[in-house]
N, C-alpha and C. Protein backbone atom coordinates (compact mmCIF):
# COMPACT_ATOMS: atom_id res chain seq x y z
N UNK A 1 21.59 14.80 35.42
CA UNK A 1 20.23 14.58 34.94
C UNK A 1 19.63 13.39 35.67
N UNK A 2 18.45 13.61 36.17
CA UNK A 2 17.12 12.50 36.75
C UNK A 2 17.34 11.49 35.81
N UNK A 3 17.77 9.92 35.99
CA UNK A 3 17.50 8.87 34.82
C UNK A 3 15.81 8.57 34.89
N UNK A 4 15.91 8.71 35.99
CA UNK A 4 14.38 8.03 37.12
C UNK A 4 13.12 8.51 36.19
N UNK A 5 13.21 9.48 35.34
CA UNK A 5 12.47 9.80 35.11
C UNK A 5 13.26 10.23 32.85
N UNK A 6 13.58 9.54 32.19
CA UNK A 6 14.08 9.74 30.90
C UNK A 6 13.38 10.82 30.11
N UNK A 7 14.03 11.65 29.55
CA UNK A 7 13.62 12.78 28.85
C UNK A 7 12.87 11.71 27.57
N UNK A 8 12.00 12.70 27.16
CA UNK A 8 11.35 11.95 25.67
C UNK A 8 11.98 12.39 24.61
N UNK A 9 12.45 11.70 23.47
CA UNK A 9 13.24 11.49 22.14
C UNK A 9 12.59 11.63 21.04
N UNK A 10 12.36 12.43 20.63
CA UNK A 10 11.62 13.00 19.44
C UNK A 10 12.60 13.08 18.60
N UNK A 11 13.32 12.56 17.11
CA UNK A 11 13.91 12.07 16.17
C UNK A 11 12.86 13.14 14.81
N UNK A 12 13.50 13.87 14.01
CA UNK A 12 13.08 14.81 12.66
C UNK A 12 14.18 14.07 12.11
N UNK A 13 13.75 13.60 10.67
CA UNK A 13 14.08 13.50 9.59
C UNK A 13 14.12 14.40 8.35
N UNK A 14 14.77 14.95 7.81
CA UNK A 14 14.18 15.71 6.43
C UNK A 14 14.91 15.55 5.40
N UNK A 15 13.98 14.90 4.45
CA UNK A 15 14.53 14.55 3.22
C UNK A 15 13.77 15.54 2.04
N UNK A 16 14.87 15.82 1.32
CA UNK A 16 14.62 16.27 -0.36
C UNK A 16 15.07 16.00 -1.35
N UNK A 17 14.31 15.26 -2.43
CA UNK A 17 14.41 14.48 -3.28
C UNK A 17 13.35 14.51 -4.67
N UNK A 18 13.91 14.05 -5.62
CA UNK A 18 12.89 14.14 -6.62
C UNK A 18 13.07 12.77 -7.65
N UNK A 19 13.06 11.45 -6.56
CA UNK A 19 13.83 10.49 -7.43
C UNK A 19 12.67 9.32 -6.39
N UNK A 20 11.88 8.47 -7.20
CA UNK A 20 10.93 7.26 -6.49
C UNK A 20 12.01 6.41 -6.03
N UNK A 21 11.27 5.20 -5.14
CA UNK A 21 12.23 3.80 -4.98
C UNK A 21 10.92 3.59 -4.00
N UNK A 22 11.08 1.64 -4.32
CA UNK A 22 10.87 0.70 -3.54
C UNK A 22 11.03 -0.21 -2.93
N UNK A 23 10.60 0.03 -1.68
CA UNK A 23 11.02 -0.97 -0.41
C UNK A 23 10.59 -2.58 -0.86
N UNK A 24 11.77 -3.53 -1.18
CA UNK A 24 11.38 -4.55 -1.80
C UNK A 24 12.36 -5.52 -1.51
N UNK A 25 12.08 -7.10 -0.97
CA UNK A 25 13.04 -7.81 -0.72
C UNK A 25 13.20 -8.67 -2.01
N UNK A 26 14.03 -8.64 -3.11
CA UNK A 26 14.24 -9.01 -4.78
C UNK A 26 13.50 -11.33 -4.68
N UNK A 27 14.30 -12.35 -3.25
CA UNK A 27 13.58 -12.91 -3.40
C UNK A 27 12.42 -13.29 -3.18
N UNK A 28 11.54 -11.75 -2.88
CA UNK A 28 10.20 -12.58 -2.13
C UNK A 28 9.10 -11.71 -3.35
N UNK A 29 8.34 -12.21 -3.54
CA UNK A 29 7.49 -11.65 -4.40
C UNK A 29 6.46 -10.64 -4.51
N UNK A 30 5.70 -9.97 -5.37
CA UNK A 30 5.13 -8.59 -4.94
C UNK A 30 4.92 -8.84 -4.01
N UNK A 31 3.13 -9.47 -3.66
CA UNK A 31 2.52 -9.86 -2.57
C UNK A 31 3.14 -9.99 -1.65
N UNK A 32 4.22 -10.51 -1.09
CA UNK A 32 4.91 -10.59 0.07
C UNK A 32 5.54 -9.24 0.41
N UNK A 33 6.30 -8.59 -0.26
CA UNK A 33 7.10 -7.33 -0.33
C UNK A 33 5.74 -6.12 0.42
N UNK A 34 4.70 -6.54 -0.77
CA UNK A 34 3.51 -5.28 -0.27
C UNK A 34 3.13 -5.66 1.55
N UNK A 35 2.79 -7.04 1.98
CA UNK A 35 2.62 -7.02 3.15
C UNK A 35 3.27 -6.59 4.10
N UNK A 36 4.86 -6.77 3.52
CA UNK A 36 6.02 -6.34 5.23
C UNK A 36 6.18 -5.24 4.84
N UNK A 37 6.29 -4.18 3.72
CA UNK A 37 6.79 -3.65 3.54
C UNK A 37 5.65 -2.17 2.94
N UNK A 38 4.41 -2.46 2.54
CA UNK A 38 3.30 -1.60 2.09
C UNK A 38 3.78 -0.69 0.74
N UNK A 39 2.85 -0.37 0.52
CA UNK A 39 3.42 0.54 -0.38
C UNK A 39 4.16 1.90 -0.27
N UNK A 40 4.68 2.60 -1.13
CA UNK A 40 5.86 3.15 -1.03
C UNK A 40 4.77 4.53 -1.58
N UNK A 41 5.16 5.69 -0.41
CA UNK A 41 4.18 6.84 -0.15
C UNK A 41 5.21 7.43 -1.50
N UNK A 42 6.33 7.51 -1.34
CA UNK A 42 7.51 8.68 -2.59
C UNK A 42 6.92 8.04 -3.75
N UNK A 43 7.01 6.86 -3.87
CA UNK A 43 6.63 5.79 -5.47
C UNK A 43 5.52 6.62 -6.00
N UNK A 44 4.72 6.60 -4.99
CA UNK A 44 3.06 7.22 -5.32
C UNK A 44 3.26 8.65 -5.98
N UNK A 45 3.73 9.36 -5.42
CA UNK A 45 3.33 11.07 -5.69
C UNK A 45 4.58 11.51 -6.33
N UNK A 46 5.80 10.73 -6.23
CA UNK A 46 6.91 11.50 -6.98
C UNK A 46 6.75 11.54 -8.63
N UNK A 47 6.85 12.87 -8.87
CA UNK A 47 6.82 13.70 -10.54
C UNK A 47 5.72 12.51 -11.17
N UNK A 48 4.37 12.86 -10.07
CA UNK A 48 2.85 12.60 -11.02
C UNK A 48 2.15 14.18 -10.56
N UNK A 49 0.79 13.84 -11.31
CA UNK A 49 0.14 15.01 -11.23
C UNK A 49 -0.97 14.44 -10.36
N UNK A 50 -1.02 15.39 -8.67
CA UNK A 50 -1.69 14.71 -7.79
C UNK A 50 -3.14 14.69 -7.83
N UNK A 51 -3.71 15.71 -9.14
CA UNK A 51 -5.11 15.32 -9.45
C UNK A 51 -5.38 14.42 -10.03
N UNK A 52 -4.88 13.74 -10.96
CA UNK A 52 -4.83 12.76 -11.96
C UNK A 52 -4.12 11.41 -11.74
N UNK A 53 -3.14 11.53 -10.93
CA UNK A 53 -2.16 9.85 -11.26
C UNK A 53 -1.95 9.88 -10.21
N UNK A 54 -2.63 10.12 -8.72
CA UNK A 54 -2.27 9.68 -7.33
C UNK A 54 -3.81 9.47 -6.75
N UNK A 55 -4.16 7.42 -6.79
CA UNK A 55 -5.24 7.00 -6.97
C UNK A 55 -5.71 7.70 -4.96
N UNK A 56 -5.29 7.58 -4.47
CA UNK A 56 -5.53 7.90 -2.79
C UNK A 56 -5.83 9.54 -2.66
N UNK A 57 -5.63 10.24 -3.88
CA UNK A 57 -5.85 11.58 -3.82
C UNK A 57 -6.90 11.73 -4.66
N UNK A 58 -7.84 10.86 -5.35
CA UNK A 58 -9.04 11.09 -6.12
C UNK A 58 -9.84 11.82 -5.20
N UNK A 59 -10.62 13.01 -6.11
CA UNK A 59 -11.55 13.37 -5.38
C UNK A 59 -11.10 14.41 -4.33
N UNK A 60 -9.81 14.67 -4.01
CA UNK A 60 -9.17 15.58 -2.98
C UNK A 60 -8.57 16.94 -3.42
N UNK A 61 -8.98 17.76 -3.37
CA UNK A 61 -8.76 19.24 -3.95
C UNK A 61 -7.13 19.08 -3.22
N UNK A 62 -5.56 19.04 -4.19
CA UNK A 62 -4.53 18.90 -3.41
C UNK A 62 -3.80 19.74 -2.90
N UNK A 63 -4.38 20.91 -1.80
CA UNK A 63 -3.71 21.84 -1.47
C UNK A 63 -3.08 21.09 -0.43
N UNK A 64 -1.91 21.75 0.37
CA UNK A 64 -1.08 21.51 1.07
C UNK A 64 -1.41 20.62 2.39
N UNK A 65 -2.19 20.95 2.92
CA UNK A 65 -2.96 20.79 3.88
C UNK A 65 -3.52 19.42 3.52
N UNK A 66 -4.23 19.58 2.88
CA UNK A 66 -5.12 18.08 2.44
C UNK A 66 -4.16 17.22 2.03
N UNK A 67 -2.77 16.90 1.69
CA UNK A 67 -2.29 16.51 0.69
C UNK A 67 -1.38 15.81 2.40
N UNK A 68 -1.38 16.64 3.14
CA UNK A 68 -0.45 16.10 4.50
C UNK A 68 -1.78 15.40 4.97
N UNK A 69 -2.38 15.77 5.56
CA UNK A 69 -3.83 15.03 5.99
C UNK A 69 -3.89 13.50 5.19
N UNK A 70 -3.99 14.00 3.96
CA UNK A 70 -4.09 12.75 3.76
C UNK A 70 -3.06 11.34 3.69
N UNK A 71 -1.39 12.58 3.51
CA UNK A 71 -0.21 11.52 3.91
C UNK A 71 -0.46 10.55 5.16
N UNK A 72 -1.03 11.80 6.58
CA UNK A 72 -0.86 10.93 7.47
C UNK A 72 -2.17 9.81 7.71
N UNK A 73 -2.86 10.06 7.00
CA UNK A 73 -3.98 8.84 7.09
C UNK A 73 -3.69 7.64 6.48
N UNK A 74 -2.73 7.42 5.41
CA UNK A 74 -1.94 6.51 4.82
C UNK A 74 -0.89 5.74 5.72
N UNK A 75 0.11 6.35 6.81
CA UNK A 75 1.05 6.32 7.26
C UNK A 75 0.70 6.20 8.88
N UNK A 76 -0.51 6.75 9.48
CA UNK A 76 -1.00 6.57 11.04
C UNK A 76 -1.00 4.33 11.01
N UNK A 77 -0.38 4.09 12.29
CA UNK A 77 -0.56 2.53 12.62
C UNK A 77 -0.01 2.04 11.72
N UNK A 78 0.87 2.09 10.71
CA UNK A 78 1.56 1.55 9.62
C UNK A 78 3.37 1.37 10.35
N UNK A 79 3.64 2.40 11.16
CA UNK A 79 4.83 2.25 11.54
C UNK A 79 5.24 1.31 12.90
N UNK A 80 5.20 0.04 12.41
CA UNK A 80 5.27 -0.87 13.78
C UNK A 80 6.00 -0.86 14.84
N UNK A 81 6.86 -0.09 15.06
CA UNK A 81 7.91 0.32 15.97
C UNK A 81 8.08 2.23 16.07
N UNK A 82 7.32 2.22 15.63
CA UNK A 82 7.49 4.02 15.97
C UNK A 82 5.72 4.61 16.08
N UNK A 83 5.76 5.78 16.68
CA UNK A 83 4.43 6.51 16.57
C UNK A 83 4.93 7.87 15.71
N UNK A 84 3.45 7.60 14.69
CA UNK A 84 3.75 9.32 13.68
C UNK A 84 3.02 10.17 14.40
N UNK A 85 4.40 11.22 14.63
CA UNK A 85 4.05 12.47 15.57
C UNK A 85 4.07 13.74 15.18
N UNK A 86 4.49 13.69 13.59
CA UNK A 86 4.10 14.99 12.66
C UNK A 86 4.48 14.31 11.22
N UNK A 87 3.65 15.36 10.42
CA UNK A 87 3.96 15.69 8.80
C UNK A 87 3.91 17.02 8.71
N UNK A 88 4.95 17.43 8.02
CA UNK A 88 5.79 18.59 7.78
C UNK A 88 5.72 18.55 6.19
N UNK A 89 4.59 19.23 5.23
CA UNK A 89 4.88 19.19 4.12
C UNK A 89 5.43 20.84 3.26
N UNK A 90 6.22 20.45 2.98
CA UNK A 90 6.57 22.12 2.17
C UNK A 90 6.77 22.05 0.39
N UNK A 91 5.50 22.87 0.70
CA UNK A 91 5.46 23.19 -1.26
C UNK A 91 6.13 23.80 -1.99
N UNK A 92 6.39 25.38 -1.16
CA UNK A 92 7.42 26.06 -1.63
C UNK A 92 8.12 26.54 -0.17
N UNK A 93 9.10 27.22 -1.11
CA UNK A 93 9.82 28.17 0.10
C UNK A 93 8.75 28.66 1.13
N UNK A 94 7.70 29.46 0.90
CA UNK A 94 6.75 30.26 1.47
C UNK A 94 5.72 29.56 1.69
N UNK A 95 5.51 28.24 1.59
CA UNK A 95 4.22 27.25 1.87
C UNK A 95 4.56 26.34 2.30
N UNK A 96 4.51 25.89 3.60
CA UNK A 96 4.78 24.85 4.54
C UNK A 96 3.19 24.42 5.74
N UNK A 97 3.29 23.11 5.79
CA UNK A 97 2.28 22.81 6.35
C UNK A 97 2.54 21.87 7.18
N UNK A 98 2.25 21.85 8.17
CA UNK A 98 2.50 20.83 9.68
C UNK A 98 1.35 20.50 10.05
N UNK A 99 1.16 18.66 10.23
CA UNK A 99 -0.07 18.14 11.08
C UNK A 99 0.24 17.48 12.23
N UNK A 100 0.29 17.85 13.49
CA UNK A 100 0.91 16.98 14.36
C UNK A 100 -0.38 16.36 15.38
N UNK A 101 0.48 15.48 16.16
CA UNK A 101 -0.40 14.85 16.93
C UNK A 101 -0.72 15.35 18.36
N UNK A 102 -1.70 15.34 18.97
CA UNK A 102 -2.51 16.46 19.75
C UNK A 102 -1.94 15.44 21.47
């Protein structure tokens, strides 16, 4: 293989889960925790009802589509060492939705 020229590294993750957590260092306090660390996208939407108790989804009819759209508008320039290069959301078996970057 050419080094001269390095293949590009595209890294998929996939997680399934139905359990919140937050990214939190115990001695530093909210305010500090929220700056390095932002808020926690699972905290938000895990087992709420996304018309009602997911404040970033007011106003957003939450079909699949909109619901990734709007993940990645939360999550675009937030990852200081990586670029987001898709959201892959799946509702059901038979409903999956991908937003990638162009």
């Amino acid at each position: 293989m050419d080094m001269s020229q390095p293949p590009a590294v595209r890294l998929t993750r996939r997680l399934t889960f139905a359990a919140g957590h937050i990214l939190a260092r115990p001695e530093w306090d909210e305010s500090r925790n929220r700056e390095v660390f932002g808020a926690c996208l699972i905290h938000d939407v895990d087992h709420r009802n996304l018309n009602r108790d997911v404040p970033w989804l007011m106003g957003c009819l939450p079909t699949p589509e909109n619901v990734a759209m709007a993940i990645w508008s939360r999550l675009e320039g937030k990852l200081s060492s990586a670029r987001l290069e898709k959201i892959r959301l799946k509702e059901t078996e038979n409903n999956v939705v991908e937003v990638e970057r162009r």
